[in-house]
Protein backbone atom coordinates (compact mmCIF):
# COMPACT_ATOMS: atom_id res chain seq x y z
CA UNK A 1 -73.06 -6.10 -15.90
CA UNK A 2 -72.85 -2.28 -15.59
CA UNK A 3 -74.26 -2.59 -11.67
CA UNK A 4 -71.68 -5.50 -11.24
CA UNK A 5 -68.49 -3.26 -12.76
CA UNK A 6 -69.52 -0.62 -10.20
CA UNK A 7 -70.03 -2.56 -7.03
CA UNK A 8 -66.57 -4.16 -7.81
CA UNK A 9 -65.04 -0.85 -8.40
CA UNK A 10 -66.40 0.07 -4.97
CA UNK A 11 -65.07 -2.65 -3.28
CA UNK A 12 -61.56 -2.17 -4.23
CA UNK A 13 -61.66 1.56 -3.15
CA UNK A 14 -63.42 0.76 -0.15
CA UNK A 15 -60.44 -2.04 0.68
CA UNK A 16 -57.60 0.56 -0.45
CA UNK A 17 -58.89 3.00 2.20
CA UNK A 18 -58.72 0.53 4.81
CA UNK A 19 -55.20 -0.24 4.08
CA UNK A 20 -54.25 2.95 4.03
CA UNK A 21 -55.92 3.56 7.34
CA UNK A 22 -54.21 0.89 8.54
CA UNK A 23 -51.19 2.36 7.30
CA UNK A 24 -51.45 5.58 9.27
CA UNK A 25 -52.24 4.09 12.37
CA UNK A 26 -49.32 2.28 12.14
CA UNK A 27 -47.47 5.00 11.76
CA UNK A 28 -48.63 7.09 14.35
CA UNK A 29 -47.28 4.22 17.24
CA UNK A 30 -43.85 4.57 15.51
CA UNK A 31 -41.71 7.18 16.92
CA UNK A 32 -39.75 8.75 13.47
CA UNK A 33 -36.26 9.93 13.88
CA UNK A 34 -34.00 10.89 10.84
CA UNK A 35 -31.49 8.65 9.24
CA UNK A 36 -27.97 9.97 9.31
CA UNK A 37 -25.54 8.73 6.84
CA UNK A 38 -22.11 9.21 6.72
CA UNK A 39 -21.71 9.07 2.97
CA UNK A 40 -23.88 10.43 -0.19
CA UNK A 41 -26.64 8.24 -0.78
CA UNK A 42 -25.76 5.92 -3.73
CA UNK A 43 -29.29 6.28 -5.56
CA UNK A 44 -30.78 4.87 -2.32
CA UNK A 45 -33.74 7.24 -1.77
CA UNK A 46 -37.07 6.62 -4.39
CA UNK A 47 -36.45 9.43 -7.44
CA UNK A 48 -38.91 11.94 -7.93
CA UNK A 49 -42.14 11.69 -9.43
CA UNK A 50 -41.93 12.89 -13.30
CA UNK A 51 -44.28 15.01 -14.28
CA UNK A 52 -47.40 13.91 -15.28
CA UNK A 53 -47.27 10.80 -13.11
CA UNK A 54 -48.54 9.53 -9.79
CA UNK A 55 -47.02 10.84 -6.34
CA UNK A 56 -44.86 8.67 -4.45
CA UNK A 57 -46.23 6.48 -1.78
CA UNK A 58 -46.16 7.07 2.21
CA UNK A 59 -43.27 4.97 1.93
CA UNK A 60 -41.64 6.23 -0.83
CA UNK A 61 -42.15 10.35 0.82
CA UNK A 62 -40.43 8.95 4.18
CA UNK A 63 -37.33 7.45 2.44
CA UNK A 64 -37.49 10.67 0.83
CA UNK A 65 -37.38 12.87 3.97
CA UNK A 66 -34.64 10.20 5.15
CA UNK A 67 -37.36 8.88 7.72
CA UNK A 68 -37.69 5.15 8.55
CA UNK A 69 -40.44 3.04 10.36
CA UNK A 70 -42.06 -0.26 10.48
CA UNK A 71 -45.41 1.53 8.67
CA UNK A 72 -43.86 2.12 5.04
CA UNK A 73 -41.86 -1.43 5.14
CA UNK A 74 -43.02 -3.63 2.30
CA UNK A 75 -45.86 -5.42 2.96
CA UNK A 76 -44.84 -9.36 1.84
CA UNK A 77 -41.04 -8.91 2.80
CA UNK A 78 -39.69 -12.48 2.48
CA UNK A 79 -43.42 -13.66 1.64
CA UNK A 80 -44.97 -12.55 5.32
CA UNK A 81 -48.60 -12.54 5.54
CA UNK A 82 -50.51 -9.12 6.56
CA UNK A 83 -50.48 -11.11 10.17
CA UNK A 84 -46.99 -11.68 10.15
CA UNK A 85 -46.08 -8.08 8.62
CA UNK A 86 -48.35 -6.69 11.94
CA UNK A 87 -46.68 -8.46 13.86
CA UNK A 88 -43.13 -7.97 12.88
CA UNK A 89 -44.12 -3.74 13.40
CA UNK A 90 -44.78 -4.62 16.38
CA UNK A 91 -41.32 -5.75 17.20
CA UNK A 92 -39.63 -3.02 15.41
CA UNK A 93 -38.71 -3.64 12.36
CA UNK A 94 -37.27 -0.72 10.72
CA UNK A 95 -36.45 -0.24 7.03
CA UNK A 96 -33.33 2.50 6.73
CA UNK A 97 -32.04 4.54 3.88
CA UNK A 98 -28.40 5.72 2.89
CA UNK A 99 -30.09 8.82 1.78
CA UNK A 100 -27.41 12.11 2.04
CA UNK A 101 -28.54 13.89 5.31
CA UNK A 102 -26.71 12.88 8.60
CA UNK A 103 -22.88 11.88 9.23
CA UNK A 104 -20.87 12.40 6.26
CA UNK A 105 -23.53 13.46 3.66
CA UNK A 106 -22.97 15.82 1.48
CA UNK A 107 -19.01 15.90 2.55
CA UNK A 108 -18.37 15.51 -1.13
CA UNK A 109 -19.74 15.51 -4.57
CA UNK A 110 -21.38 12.26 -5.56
CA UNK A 111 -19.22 9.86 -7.34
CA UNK A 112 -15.82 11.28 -5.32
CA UNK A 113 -16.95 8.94 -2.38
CA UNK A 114 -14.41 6.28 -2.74
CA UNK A 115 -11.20 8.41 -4.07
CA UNK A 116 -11.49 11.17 -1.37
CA UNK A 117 -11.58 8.04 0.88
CA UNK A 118 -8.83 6.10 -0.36
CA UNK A 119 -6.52 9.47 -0.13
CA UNK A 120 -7.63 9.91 3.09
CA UNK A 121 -6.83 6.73 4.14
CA UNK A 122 -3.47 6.52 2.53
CA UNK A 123 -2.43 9.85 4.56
CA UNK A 124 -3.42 8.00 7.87
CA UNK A 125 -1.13 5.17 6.58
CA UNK A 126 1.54 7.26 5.82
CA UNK A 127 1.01 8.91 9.75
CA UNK A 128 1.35 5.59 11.13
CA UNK A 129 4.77 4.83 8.99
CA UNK A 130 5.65 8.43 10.39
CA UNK A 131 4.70 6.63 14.20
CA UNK A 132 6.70 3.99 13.58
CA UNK A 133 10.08 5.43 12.15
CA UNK A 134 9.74 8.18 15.01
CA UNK A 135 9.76 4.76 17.46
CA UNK A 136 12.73 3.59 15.78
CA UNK A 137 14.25 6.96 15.89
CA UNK A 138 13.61 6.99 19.39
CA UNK A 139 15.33 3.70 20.42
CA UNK A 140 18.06 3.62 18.01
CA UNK A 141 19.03 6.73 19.79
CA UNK A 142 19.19 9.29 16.88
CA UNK A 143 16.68 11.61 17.48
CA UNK A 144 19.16 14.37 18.90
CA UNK A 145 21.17 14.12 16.27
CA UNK A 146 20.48 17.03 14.23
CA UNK A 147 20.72 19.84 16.22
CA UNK A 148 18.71 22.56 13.76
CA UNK A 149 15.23 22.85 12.36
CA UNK A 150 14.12 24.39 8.91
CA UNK A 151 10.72 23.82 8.40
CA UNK A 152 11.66 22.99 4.20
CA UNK A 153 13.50 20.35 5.37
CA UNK A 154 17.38 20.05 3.96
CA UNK A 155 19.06 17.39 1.61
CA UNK A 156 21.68 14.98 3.35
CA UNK A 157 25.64 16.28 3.63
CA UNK A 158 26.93 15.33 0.16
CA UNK A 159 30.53 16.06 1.14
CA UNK A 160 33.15 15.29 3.93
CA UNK A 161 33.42 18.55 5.06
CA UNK A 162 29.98 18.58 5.20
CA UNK A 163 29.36 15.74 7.41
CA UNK A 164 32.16 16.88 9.38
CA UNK A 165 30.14 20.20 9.99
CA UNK A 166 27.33 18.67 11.23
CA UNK A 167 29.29 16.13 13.61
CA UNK A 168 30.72 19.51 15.26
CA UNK A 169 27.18 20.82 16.60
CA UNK A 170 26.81 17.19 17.36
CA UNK A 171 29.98 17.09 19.71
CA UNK A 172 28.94 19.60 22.01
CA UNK A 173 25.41 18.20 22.79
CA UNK A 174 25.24 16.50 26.38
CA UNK A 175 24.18 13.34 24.44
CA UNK A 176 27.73 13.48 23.62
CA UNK A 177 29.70 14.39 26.07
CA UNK A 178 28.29 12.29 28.62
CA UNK A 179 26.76 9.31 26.35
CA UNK A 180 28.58 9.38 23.35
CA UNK A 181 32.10 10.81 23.65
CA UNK A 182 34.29 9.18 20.90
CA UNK A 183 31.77 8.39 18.58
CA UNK A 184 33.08 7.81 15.50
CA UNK A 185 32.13 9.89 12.01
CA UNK A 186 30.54 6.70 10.19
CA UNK A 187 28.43 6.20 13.69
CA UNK A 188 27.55 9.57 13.27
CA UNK A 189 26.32 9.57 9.87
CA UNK A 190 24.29 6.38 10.44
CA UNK A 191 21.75 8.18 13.33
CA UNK A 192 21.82 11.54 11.65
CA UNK A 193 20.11 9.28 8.09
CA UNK A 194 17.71 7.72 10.83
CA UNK A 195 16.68 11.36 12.39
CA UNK A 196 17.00 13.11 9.10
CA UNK A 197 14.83 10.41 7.44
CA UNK A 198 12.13 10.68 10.36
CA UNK A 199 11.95 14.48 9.57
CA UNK A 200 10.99 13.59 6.21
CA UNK A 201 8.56 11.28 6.19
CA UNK A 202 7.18 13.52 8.09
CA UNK A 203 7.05 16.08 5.18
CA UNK A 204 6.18 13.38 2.76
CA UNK A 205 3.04 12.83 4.90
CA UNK A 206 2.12 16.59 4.25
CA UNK A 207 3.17 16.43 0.92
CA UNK A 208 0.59 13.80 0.46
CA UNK A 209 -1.96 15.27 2.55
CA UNK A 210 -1.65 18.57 1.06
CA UNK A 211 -1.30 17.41 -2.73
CA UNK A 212 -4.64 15.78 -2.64
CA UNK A 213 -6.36 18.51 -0.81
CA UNK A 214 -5.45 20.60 -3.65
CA UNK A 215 -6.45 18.45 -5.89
CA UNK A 216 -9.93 17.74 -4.86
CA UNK A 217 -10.61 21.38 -4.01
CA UNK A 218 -9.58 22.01 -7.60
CA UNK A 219 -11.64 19.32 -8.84
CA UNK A 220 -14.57 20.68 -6.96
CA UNK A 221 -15.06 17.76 -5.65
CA UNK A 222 -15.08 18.77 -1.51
CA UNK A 223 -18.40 20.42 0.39
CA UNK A 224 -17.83 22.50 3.01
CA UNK A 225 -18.50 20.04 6.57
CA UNK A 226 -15.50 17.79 5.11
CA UNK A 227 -13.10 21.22 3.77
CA UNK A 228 -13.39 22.31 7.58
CA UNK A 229 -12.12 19.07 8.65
CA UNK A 230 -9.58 18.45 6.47
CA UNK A 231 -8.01 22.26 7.09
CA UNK A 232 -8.40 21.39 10.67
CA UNK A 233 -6.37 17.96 9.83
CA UNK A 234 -4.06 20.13 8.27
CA UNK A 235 -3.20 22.55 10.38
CA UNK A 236 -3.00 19.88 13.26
CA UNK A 237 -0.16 17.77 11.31
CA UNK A 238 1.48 20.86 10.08
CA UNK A 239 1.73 21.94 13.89
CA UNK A 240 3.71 18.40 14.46
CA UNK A 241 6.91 19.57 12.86
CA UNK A 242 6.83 22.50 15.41
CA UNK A 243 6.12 20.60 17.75
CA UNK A 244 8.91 17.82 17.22
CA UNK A 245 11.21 20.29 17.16
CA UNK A 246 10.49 21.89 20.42
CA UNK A 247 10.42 18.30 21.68
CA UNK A 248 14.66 17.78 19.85
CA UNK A 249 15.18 21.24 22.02
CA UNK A 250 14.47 19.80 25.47
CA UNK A 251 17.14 17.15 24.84
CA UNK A 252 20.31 19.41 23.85
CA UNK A 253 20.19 21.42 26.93
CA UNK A 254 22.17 20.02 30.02
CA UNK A 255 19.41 17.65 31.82
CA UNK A 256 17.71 18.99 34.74
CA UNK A 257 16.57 15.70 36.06
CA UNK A 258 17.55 13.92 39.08
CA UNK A 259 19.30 10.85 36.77
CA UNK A 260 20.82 14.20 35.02
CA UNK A 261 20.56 11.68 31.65
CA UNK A 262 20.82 13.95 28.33
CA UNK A 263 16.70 13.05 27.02
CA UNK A 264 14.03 15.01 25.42
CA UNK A 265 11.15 16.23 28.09
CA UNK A 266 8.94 13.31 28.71
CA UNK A 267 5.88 16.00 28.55
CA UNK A 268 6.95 17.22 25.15
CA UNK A 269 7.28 13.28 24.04
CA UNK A 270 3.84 12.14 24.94
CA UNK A 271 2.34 15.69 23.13
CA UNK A 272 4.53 14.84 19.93
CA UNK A 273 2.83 11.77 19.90
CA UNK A 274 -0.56 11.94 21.47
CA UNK A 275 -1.31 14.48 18.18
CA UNK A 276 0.29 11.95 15.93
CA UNK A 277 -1.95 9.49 17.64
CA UNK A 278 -4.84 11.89 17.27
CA UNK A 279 -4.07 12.60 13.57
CA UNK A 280 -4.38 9.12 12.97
CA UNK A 281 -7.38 8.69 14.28
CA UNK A 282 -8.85 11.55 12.41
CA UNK A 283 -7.55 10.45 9.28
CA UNK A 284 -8.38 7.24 9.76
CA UNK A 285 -11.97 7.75 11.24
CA UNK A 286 -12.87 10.36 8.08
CA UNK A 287 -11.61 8.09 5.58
CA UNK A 288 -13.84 5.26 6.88
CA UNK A 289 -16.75 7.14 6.79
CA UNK A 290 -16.49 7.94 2.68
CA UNK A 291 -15.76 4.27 2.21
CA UNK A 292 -17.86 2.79 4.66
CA UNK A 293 -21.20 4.07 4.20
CA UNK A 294 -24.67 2.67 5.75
CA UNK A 295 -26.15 0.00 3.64
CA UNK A 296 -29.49 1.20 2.20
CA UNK A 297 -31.42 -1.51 3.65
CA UNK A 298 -31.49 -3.09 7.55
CA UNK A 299 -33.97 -4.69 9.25
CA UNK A 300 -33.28 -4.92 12.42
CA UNK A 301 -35.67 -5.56 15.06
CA UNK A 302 -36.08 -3.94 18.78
CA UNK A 303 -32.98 -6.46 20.17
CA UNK A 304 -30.98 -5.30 17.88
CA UNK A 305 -31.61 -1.27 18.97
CA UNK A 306 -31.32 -2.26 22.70
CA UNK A 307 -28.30 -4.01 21.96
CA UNK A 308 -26.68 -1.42 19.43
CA UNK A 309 -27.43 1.38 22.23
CA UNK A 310 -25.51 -0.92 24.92
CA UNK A 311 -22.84 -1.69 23.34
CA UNK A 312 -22.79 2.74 22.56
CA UNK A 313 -22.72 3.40 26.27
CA UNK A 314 -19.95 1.10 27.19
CA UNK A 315 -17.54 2.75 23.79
CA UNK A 316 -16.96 6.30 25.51
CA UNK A 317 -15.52 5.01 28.79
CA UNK A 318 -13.35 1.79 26.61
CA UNK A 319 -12.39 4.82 24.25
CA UNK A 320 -11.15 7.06 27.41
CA UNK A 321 -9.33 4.05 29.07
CA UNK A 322 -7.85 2.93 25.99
CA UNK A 323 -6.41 6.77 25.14
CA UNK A 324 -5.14 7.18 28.73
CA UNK A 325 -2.74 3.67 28.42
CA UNK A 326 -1.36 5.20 25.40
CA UNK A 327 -0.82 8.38 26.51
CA UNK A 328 0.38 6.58 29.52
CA UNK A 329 2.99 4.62 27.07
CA UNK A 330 4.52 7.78 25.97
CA UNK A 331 5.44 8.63 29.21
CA UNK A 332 7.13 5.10 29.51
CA UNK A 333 9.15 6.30 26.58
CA UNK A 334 9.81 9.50 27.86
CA UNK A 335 11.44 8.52 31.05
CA UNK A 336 13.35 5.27 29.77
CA UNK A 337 11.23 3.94 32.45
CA UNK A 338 10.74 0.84 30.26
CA UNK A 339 14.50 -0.16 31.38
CA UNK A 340 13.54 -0.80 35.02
CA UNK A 341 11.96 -3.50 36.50
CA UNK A 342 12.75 -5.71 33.75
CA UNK A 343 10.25 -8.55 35.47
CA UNK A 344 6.97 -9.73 34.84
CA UNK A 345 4.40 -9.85 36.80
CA UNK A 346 5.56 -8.50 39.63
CA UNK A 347 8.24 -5.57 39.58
CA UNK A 348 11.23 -7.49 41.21
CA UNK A 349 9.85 -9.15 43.86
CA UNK A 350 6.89 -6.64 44.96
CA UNK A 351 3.76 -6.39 43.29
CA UNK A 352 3.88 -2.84 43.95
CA UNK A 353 7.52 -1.48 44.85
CA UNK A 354 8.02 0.70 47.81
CA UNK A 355 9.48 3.05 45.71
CA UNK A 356 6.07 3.73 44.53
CA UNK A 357 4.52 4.91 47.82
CA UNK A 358 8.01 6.88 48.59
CA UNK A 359 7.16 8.85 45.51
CA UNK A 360 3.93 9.44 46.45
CA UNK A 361 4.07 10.62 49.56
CA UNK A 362 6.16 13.47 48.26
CA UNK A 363 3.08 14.79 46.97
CA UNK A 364 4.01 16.40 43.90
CA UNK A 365 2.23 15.61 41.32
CA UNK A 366 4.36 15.56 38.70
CA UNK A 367 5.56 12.44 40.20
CA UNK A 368 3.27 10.81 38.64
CA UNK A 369 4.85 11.58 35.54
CA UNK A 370 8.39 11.81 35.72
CA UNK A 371 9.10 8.79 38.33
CA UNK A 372 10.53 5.84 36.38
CA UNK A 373 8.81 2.86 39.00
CA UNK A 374 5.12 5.48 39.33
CA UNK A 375 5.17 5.14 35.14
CA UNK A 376 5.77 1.60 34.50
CA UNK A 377 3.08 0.96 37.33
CA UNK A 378 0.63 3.14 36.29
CA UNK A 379 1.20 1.56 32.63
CA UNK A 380 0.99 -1.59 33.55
CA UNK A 381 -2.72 -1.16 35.80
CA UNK A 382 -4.02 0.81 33.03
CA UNK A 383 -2.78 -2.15 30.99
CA UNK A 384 -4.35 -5.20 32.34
CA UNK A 385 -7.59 -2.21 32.96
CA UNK A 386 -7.78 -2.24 29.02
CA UNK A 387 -7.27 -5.57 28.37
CA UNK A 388 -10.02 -6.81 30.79
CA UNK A 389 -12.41 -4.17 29.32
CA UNK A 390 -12.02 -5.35 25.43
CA UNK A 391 -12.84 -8.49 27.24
CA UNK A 392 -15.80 -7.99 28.58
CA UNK A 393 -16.64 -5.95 25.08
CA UNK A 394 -16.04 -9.53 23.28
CA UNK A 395 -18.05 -11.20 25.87
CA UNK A 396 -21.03 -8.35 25.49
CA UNK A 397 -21.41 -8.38 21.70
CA UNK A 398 -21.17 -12.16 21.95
CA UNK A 399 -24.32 -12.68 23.42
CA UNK A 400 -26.08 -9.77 21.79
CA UNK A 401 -27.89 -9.78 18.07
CA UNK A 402 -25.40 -7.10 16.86
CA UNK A 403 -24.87 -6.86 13.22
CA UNK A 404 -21.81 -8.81 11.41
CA UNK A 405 -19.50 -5.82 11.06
CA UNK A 406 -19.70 -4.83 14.80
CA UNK A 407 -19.09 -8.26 15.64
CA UNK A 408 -16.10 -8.79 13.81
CA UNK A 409 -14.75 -5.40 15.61
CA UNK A 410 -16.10 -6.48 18.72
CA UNK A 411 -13.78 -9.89 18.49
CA UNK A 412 -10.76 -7.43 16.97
CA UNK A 413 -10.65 -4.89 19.58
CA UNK A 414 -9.52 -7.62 22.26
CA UNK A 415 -7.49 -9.69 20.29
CA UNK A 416 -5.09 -6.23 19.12
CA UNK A 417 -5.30 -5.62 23.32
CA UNK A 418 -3.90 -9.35 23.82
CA UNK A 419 -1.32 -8.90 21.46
CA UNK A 420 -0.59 -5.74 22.63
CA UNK A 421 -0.06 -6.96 25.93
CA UNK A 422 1.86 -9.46 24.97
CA UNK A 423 4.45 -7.70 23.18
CA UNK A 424 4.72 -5.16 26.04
CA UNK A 425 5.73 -7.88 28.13
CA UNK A 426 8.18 -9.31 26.36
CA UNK A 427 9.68 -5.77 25.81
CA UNK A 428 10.16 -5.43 29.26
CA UNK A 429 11.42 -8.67 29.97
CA UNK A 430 14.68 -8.68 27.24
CA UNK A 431 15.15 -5.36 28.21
CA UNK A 432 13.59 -2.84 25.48
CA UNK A 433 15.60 -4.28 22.53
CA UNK A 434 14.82 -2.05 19.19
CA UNK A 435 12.98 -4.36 17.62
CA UNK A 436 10.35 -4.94 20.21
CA UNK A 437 10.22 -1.66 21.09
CA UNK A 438 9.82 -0.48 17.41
CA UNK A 439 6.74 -3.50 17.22
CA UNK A 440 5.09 -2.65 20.42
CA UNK A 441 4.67 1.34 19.60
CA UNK A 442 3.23 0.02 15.98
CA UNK A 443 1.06 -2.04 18.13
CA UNK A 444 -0.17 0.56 19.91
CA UNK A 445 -1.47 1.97 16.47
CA UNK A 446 -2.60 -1.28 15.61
CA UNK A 447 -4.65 -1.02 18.85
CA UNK A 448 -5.76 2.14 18.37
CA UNK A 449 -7.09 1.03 14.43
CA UNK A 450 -8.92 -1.71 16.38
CA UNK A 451 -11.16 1.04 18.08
CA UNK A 452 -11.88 3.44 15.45
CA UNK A 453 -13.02 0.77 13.42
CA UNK A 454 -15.00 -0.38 16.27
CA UNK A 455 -16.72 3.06 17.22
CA UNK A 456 -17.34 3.17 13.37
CA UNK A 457 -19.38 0.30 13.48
CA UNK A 458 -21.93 1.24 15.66
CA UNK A 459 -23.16 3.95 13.85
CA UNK A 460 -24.86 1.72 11.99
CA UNK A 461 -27.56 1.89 12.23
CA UNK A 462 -28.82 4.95 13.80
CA UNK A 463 -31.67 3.31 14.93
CA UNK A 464 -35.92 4.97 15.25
CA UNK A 465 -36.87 4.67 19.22
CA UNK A 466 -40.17 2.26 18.80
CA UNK A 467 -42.86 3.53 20.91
């Protein structure tokens, strides 16, 4: 019995080597490459050994280290033989971690995840309600209204004389004299609430920005990657107040243009709202990554890397195109040029107008910018450029094994372009009524939602090259 024990004893150590030498060789044809996570690891990663007991396994030291590869994945997953568990290494199945390294981790102490996010994404809603009212503001024709700047903001004329005050600097404005001579007092008072209410949502949204920044530094409760970024956030959207007003400036000077129409400087309109556009994306993009973290398991096999890294390559030159045709928008604003050509598709009766090639061959480039038919072209082409590309995106990630949530984005991305395009058209067509206008610039930040949620997606995940 005592010879029997032994042998048996034997056996079993002999057997547990040769797993673990099959283990290691495993291993060695997996190339490892970190896991980055944008959010702290929700007790994802093995704990520590306690003293006194047995060291982790080879798997449990590489979820550790925040490595992943087909080697440590459990041996029966979903009650696979040794055969089939060989043979789904060989295909690349990865096991992945949300342990705290990588994108996001360690931006804030564990447990302040979700409220950090949810303030976070609150100030990006609160930009685009700031977008929108500046739209209206735009259209309704009251953003030249006031004609001073204090960066504390001021309280609405209480009094008569007051208003009467204000209507004064008003008079002598271009905008008046040439748009809006007789104007009465109660017509007056309506855009000055419109302007002066843009101005402070404006300081709401730093009110709110800046509260909870306070907050959560005083609560400890902010590391230092995500403190940089949020004072960087910061100082962007406090720059947007000085920047708005430089933008009011342009338009109470006489106009310089050829149309010699009292406006604000097309230039200074589409950097006003490029940052607000970039703010929101910040916001937007940081907030997503607190409450959208990697899940702490994926399997995903090789299709789903080669697929995952192919639908990465084609997201720089969408995200470019898509930027440009809303940058491109603001300079539609900026020149009016949105009241011209009010025909779709063609402009009038050319596809291209001859005024086009006229401007062009004056060969300045600001052209290019300032022309009302070279704007509304340009817009449109980078329009239809867009469109087709979320298209082909849909059409891509169709026929790919992506993973659910980049999927879903995938189908968004296009759909927000079609609508989009869609309410562009019929802008231009009824001839920039407030309304339309005020949906189509939302829709633009609708748009513009559609891709940072996209580009979030396909972080995950971060995927080991199998070798």
């Amino acid at each position: 019995m005592y010879r029997y024990s032994s042998f048996a004893r034997l056996l079993q150590g002999s057997y547990a080597g040769h797993r673990m030498a099959l283990r290691t060789s495993l291993s060695r044809r997996v190339q490892l490459r970190p896991i980055r996570s944008d959010a702290s690891s929700h007790a994802s990663s093995p704990p520590s050994s306690a003293p006194g007991s047995s060291p982790p396994s080879g798997a449990g030291r590489a979820q550790q280290r925040g490595f992943t590869s087909a080697a440590v994945a459990d041996s029966s997953v979903g009650g696979r033989t040794a055969a089939g568990e060989s043979a789904t290494a060989s295909e690349g199945t990865t096991t992945t971690s949300n342990s705290s390294g990588g994108w996001g981790g360690g931006w804030v102490r564990p447990g302040f995840e979700k409220p950090v996010g949810w303030w976070l994404l609150a100030s990006s809603g609160c930009v685009f309600g700031m977008v929108t009212i500046g739209g209206y503001t735009r259209l309704s024709k009251s953003g030249l209204s006031m004609t001073d700047w204090k960066f504390e903001g001021r309280p609405l004329p209480s009094t008569e004389d007051e208003w009467n005050v204000e209507f004064d600097k008003y008079k002598v404005t271009p905008e008046y004299t040439q748009i809006n001579y007789g104007m009465t007092l109660d017509e007056f008072k309506y855009i000055y609430f419109v302007e002066w209410f843009h101005r402070m949502a404006g300081r709401f949204t730093g009110v709110v920005f800046g509260t909870g920044l306070a907050y959560f530094l005083l609560r400890g409760a902010l590391r230092p990657p995500l403190l940089i970024r949020l004072a960087g956030l910061f100082a962007f959207g406090a720059m947007q107040g000085g920047i708005g007003w430089w933008m009011v400036k342009s338009g109470l000077t006489e106009p310089t243009t050829q149309l010699k129409t009292p406006r604000v400087s097309p230039y200074r309109l589409a950097t006003h709202l490029t940052m607000a556009f970039a703010l929101y994306a910040g916001c937007l993009w940081t907030s997503l990554t607190l409450l959208r973290p990697l899940p702490e398991t994926v399997h995903p096999t090789q299709a789903m890397v080669q697929a995952a890294r192919r639908l990465r390559g084609f997201s720089a030159p969408l995200a470019a195109l898509l930027g440009i045709t809303l940058v491109s928008g603001a300079f539609v604003a900026g020149n009016d040029a949105g009241r011209a050509y009010n025909t779709w598709p063609k402009m009038l009766d050319d596809w291209v107008p001859p005024e086009v090639f006229e401007t062009l061959r004056g060969g300045l480039i600001r052209n290019v910018f300032e022309s009302t038919p070279v704007v509304q072209f340009d817009h449109r082409l980078l329009a239809y450029a867009t469109l087709a590309s979320t298209a082909g995106l849909f059409l891509t990630a169709r026929s790919l094994p992506v993973s659910p949530a980049v999927k879903f984005a995938a189908h968004l991305l296009p759909a927000a372009a079609f609508g989009q395009v869609l309410l562009g058209i019929a802008t231009l067509m009824m001839y920039v009524p407030v309304d339309l206008g005020v949906a189509h610039q939302a829709g633009g930040m609708l748009l513009l939602s559609a891709l940072v949620l996209y580009l979030h997606t396909l972080r995950v995940p971060l995927l080991p090259a199998v070798v």
